[in-house]
C-alpha atoms as a PDB file:
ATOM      1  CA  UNK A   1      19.172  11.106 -84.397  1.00  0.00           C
ATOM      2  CA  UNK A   2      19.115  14.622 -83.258  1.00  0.00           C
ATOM      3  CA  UNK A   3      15.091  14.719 -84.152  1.00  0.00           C
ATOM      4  CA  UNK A   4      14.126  11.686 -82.386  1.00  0.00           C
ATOM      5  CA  UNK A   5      16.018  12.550 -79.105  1.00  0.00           C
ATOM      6  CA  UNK A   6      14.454  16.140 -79.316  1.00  0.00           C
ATOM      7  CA  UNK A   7      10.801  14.631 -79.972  1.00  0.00           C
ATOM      8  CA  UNK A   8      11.407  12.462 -77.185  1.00  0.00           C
ATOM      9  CA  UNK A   9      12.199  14.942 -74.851  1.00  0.00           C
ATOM     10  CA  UNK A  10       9.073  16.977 -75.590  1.00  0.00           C
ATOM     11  CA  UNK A  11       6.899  13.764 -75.295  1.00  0.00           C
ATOM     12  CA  UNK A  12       8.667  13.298 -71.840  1.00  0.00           C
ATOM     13  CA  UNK A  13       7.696  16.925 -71.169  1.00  0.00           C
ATOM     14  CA  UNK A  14       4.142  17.009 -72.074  1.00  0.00           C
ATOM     15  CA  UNK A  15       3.721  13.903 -69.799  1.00  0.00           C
ATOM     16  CA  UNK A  16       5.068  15.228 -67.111  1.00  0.00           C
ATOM     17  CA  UNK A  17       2.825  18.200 -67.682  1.00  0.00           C
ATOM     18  CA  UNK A  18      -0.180  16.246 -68.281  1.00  0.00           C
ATOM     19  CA  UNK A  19       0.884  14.567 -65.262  1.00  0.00           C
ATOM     20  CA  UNK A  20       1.064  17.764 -62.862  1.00  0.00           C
ATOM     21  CA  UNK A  21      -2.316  19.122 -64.309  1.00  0.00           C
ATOM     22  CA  UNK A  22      -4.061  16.073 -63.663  1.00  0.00           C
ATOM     23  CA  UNK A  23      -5.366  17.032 -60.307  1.00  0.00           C
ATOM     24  CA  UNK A  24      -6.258  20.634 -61.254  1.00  0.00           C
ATOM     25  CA  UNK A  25      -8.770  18.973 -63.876  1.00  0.00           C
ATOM     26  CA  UNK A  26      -9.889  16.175 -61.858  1.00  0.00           C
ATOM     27  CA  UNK A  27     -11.344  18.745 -58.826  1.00  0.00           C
ATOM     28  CA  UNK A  28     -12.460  21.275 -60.760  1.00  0.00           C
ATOM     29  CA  UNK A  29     -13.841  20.741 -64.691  1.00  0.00           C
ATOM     30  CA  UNK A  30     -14.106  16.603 -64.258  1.00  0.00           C
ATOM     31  CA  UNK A  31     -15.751  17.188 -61.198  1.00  0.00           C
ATOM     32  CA  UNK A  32     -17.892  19.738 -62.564  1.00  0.00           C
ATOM     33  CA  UNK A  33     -18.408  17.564 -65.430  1.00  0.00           C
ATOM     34  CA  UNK A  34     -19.371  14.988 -63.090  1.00  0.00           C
ATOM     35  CA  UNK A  35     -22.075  16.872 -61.106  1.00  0.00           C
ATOM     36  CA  UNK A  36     -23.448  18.198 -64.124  1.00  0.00           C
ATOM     37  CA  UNK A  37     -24.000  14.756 -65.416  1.00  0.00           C
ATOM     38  CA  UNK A  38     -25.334  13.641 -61.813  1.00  0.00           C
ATOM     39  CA  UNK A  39     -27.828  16.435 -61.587  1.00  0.00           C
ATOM     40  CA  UNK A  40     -29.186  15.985 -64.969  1.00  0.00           C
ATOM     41  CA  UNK A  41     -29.245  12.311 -64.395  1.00  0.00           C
ATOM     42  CA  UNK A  42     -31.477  13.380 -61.407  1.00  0.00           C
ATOM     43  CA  UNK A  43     -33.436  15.783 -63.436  1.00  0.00           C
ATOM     44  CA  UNK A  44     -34.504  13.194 -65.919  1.00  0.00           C
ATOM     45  CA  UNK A  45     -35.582  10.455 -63.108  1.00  0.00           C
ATOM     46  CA  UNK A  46     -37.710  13.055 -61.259  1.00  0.00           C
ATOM     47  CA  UNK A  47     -39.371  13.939 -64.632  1.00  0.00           C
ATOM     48  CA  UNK A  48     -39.866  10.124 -65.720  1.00  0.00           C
ATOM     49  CA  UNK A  49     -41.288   8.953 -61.798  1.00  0.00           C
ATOM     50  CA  UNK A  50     -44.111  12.315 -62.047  1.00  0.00           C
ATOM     51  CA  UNK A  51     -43.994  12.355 -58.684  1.00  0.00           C
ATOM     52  CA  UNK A  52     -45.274  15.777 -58.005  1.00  0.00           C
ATOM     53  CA  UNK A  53     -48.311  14.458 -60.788  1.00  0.00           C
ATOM     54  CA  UNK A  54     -49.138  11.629 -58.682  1.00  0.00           C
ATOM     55  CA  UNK A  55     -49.220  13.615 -55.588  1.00  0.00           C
ATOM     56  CA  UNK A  56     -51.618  16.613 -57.431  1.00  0.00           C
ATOM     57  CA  UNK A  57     -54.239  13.874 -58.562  1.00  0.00           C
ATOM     58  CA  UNK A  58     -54.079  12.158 -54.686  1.00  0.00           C
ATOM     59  CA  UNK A  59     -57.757  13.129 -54.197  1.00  0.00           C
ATOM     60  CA  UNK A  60     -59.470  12.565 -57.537  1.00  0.00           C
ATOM     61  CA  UNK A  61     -60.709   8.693 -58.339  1.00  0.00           C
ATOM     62  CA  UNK A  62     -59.125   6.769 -61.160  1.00  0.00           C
ATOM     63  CA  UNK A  63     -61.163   6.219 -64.073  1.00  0.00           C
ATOM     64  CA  UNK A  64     -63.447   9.010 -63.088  1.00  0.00           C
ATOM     65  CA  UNK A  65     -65.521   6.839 -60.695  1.00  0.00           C
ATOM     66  CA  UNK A  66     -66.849   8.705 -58.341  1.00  0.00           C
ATOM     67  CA  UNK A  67     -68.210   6.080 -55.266  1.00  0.00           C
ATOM     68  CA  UNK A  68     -66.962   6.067 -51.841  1.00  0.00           C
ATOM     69  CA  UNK A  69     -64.759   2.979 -52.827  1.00  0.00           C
ATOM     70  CA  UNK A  70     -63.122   4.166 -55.763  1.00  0.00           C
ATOM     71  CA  UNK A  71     -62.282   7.113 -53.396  1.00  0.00           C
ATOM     72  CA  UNK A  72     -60.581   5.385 -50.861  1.00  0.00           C
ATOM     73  CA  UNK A  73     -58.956   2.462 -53.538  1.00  0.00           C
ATOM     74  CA  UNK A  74     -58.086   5.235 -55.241  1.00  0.00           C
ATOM     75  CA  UNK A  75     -56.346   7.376 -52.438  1.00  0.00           C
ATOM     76  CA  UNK A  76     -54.660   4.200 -50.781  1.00  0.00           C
ATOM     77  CA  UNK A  77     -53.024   2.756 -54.747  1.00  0.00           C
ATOM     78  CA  UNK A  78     -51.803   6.600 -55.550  1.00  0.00           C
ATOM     79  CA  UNK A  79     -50.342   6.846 -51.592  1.00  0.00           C
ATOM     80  CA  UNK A  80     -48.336   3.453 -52.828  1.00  0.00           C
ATOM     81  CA  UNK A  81     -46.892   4.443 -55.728  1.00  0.00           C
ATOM     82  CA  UNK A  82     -45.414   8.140 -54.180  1.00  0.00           C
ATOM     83  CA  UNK A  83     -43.789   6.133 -51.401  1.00  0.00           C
ATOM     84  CA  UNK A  84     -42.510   3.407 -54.008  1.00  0.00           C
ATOM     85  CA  UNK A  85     -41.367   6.579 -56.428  1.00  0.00           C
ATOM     86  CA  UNK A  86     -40.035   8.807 -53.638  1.00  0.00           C
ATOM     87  CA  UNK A  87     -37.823   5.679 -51.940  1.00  0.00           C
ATOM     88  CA  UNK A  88     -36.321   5.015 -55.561  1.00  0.00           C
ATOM     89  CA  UNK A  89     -35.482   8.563 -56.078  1.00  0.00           C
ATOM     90  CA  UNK A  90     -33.797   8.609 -52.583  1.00  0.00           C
ATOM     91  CA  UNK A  91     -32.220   5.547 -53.280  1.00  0.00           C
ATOM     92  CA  UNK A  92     -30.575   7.197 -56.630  1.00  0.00           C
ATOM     93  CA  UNK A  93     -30.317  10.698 -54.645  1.00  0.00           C
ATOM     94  CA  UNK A  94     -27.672   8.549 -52.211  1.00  0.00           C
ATOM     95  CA  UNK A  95     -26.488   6.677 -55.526  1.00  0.00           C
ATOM     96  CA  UNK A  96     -25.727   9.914 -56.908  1.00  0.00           C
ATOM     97  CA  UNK A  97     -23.792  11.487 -54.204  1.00  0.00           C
ATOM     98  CA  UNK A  98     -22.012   8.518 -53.436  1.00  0.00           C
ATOM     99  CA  UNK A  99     -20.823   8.718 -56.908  1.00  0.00           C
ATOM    100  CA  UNK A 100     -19.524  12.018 -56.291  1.00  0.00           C
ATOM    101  CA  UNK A 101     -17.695  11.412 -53.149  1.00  0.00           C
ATOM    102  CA  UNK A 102     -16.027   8.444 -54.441  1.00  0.00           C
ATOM    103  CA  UNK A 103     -14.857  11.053 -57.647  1.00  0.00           C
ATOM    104  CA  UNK A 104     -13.664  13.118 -55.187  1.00  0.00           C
ATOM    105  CA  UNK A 105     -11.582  10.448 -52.488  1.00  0.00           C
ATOM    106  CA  UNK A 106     -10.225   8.402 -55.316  1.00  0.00           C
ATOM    107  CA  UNK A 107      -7.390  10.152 -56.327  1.00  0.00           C
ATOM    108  CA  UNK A 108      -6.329  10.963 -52.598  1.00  0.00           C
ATOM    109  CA  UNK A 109      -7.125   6.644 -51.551  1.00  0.00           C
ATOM    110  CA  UNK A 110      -5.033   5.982 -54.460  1.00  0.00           C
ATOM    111  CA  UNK A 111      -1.978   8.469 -53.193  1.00  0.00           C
ATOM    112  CA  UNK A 112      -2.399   6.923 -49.577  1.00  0.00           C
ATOM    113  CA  UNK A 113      -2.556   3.355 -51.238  1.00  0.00           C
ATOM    114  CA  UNK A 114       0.705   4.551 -53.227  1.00  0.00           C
ATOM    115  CA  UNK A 115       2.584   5.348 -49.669  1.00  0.00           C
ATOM    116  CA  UNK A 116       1.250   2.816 -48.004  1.00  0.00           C
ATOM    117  CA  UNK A 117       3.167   0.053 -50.479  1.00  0.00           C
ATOM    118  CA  UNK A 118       5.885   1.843 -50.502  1.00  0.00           C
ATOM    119  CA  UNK A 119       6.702   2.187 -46.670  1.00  0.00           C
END
């Protein structure tokens, strides 16, 4: 009996310490965790949407035809696709922080939620 009552209390113990060093590891090495996830996340879209590739080739003709039309068709189709690419990597930009910020309020919106019930 005297075993189970002393594992018990150490189980009790290590919860409650788990328990107080919960928000030390949420704001600082989950968080980290987090934005290190969110900026390679970010990393890997910019490198997959070649934006800065489309916006180097902006002058030259597709297919190497060199008219006056190809030119402009040419100018007008690669001006497209850097607004399309640049709006999608804004919109997971904002994704991405939002993300974040809701990490960050969660635990506190939780807390208030907590008090709120309870008064």
């Amino acid at each position: 009996m005297h075993n189970h009552t002393t594992l018990a209390l150490k189980a009790l113990g290590n919860f409650f310490i788990e328990l107080l060093y919960f928000p030390i590891w949420w704001y600082s090495f989950g968080a980290l965790s987090l934005i290190k996830k969110q900026i390679t996340f970010l990393h890997n879209r910019e490198k997959s949407l070649v934006i800065l590739v489309w916006i180097k080739n902006i002058f030259k003709p597709m297919y190497e035809q060199h008219d006056a039309i190809r030119y402009i068709l040419s100018f007008f189709a690669r001006i497209f696709q850097i607004i399309l690419r640049v709006s999608y990597f804004i919109i997971l930009l904002i994704a991405s922080f939002s993300i974040i910020s809701i990490w960050l309020a969660l635990p506190i919106l939780v807390v208030l939620g907590i008090i709120y019930q309870i008064s």
